[in-house]
Protein backbone atom coordinates (compact mmCIF):
# COMPACT_ATOMS: atom_id res chain seq x y z
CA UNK A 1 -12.78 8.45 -10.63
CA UNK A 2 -10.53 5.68 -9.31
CA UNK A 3 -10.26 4.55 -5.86
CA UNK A 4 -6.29 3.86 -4.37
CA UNK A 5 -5.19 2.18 -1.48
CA UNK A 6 -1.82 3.22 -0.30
CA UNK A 7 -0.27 0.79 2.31
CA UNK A 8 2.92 0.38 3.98
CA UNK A 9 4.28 -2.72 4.74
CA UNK A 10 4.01 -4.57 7.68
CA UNK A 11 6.80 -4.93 10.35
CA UNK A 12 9.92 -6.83 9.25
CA UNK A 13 12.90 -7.78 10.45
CA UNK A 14 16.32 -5.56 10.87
CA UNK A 15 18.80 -6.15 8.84
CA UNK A 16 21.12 -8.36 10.60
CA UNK A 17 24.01 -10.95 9.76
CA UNK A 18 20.65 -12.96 8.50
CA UNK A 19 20.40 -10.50 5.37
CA UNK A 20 23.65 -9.36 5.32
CA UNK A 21 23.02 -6.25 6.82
CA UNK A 22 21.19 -5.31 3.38
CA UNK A 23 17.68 -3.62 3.32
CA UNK A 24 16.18 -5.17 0.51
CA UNK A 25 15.99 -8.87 1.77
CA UNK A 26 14.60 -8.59 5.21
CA UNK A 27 10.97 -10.03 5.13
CA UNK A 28 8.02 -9.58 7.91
CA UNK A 29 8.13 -10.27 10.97
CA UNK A 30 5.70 -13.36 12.43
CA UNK A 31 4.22 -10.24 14.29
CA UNK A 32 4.06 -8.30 11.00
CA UNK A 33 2.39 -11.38 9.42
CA UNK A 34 -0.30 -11.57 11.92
CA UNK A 35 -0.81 -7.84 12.17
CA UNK A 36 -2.05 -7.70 8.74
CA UNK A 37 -3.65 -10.64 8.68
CA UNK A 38 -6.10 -9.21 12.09
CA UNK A 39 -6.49 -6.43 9.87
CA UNK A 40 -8.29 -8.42 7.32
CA UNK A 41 -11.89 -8.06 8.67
CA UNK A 42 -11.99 -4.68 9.05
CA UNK A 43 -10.76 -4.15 5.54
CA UNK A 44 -14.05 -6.15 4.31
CA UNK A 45 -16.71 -4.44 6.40
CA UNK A 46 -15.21 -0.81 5.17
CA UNK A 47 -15.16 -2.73 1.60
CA UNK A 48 -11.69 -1.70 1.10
CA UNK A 49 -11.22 -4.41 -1.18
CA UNK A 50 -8.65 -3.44 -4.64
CA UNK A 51 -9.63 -5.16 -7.80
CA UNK A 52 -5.38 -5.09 -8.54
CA UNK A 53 -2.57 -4.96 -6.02
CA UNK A 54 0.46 -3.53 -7.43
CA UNK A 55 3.32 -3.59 -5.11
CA UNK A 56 7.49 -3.10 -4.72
CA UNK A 57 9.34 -6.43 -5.54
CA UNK A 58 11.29 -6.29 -1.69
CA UNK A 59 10.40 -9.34 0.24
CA UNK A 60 8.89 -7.52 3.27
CA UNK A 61 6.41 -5.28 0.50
CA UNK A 62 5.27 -8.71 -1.41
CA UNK A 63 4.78 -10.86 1.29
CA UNK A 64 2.15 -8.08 2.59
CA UNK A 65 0.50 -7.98 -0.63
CA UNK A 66 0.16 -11.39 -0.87
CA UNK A 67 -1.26 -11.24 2.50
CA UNK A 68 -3.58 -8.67 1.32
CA UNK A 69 -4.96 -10.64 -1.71
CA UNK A 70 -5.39 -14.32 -0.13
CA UNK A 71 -7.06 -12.46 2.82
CA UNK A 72 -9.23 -10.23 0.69
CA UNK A 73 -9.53 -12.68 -2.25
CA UNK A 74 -8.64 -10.36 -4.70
CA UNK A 75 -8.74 -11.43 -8.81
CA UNK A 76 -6.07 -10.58 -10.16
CA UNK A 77 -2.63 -11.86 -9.19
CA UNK A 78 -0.20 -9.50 -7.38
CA UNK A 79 1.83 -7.54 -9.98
CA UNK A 80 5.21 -6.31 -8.43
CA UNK A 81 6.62 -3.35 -10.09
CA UNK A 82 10.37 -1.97 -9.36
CA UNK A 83 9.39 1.71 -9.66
CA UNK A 84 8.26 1.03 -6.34
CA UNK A 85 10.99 -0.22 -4.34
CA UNK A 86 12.70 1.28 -1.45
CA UNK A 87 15.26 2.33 -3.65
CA UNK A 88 13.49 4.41 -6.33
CA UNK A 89 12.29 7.71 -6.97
CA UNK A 90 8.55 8.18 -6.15
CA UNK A 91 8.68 10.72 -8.32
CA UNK A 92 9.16 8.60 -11.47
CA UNK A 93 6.52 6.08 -10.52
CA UNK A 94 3.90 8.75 -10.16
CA UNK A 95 5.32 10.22 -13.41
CA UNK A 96 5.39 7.55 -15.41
CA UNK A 97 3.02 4.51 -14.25
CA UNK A 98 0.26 5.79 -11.58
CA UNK A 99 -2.07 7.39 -14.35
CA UNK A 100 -2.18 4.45 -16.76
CA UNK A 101 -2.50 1.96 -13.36
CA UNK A 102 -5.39 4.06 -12.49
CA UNK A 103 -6.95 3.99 -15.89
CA UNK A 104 -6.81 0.25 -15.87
CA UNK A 105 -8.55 -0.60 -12.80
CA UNK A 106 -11.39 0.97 -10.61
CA UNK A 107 -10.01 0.10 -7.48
CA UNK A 108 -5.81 0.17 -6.97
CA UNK A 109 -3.68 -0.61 -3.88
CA UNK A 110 -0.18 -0.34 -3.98
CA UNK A 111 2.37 -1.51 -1.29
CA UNK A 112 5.52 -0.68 -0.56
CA UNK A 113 7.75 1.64 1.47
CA UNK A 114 8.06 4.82 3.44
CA UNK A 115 8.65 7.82 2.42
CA UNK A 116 7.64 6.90 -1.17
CA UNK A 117 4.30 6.16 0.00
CA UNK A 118 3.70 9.74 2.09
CA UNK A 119 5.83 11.24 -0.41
CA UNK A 120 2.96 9.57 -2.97
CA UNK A 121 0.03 10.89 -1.18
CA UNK A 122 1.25 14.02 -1.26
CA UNK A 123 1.85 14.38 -5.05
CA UNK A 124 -1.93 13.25 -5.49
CA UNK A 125 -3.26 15.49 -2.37
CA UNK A 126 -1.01 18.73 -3.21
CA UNK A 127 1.14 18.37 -6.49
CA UNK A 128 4.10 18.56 -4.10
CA UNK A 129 6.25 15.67 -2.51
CA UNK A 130 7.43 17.39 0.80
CA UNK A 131 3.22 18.14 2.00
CA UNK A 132 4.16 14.20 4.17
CA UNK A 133 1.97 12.14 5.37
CA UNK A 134 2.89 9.49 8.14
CA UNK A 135 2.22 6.01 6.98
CA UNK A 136 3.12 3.91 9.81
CA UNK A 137 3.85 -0.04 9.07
CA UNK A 138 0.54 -1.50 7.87
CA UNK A 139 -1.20 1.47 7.59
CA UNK A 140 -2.88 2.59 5.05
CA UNK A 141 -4.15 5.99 3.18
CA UNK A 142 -7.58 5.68 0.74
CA UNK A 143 -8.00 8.31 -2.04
CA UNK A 144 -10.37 8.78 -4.73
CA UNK A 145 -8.45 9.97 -7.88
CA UNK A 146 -8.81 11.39 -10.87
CA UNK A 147 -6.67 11.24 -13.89
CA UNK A 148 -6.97 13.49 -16.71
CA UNK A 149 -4.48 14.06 -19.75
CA UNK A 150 -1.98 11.40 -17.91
CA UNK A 151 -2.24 13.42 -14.67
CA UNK A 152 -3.58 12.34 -11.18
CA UNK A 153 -4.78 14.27 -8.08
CA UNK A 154 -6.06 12.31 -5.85
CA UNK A 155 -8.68 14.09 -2.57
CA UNK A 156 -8.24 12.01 1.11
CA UNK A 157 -11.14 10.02 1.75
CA UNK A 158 -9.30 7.95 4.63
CA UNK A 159 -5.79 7.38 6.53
CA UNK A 160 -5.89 4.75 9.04
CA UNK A 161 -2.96 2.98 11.70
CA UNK A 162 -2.54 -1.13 11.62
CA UNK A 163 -3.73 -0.62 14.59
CA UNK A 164 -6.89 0.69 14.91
CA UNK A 165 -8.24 -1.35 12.09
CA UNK A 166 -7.11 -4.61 13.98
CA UNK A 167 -8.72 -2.94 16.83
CA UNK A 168 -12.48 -3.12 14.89
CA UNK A 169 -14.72 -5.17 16.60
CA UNK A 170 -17.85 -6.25 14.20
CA UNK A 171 -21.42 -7.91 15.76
CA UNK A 172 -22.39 -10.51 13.05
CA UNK A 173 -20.86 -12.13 10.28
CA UNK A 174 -20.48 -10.71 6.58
C-alpha cells in the first residue's frame, strides 16, 4: 500500500493583460503563498509529509510544490510532469503514470489543477471520473492505494480545506 496526497494549488492570480489573458502563466497569489505556507505545521503534526512531489509544470502548480517541499523538507527534488497540467486528460495520467509513481515511492503527492484532481480521486475511490470530489485551492485529499497488475484504487483516508488546516492550533513544539 502507498500513501497519495492530492492537492490543489493555491490561489493565483486571474489572467489579466499581465499573462496575456492566458491560463497557464498566472502564478500564486502573495495570499496564495502565505496560505500554504500557514498550512505547513499542520501538515507535520498529521505527518503528511510525501517522500516525492510530482506536480503539473504551470507556474501557479510548481510554485506550490515547491512551497510544499522547502516547508516540509522533502528529499527528493520536485519532479513536474505535463500529464498533469490544466490542459490534459486525467484520464491518461492515471492510465499511464499513477501506478508506476506509486510503485516507486511509499508516500506520493501530486499538485496540480481542478477538475483533474477530483476527477483523480474519483478514478482511485470508484473506477469512474464523474463520482467528483471538491478540491478547493490548497486543499488537499489523502488516500491509501493499492496497485496491482498496473492498476490503482485508492480508499479515502482524509479530505481537508486550506483552511482548516491553517486553522490548527498545536501546544508545544515538534
Amino acid at each position: 500500500m502507498s500513501e497519495l496526497f492530492i492537492m490543489r494549488h493555491g490561489k493565483a492570480e486571474d489572467a489579466s493583460s499581465h499573462t496575456g489573458y492566458a491560463d497557464r502563466p498566472r502564478r500564486l497569489t502573495p495570499e496564495g503563498i502565505a496560505n500554504i505556507q500557514a498550512m505547513m505545521p499542520a501538515l507535520r503534526q498529521f505527518d503528511m509529509i510525501p517522500d516525492q512531489i510530482v506536480s503539473s509544470p504551470f507556474p501557479r502548480a510548481a510554485e506550490t510544490a515547491r512551497i510544499i517541499h522547502q516547508g516540509l523538507k522533502v528529499i527528493h527534488r520536485v519532479q513536474c510532469m505535463d500529464a498533469l497540467g490544466a490542459d490534459q486528460s486525467i484520464v491518461a495520467f492515471f492510465e499511464n503514470n499513477l501506478a508506476s509513481l506509486l510503485e516507486s515511492q511509499q508516500r506520493l503527492m501530486i499538485v496540480g489543477h481542478e477538475p483533474c484532481l477530483s476527477g483523480l480521486a474519483s478514478l482511485l475511490i470508484s473506477g469512474r471520473i464523474d463520482t467528483r470530489i471538491q478540491l478547493k485551492k490548497a486543499g488537499m485529499i489523502h488516500l491509501e492505494c493499492l496497485t496491482k497488475d498496473g492498476k490503482c484504487r485508492g480508499i479515502l483516508k482524509g479530505h481537508w480545506t486550506s483552511k482548516l488546516l491553517r486553522s490548527c492550533r498545536f501546544s508545544g513544539s515538534r
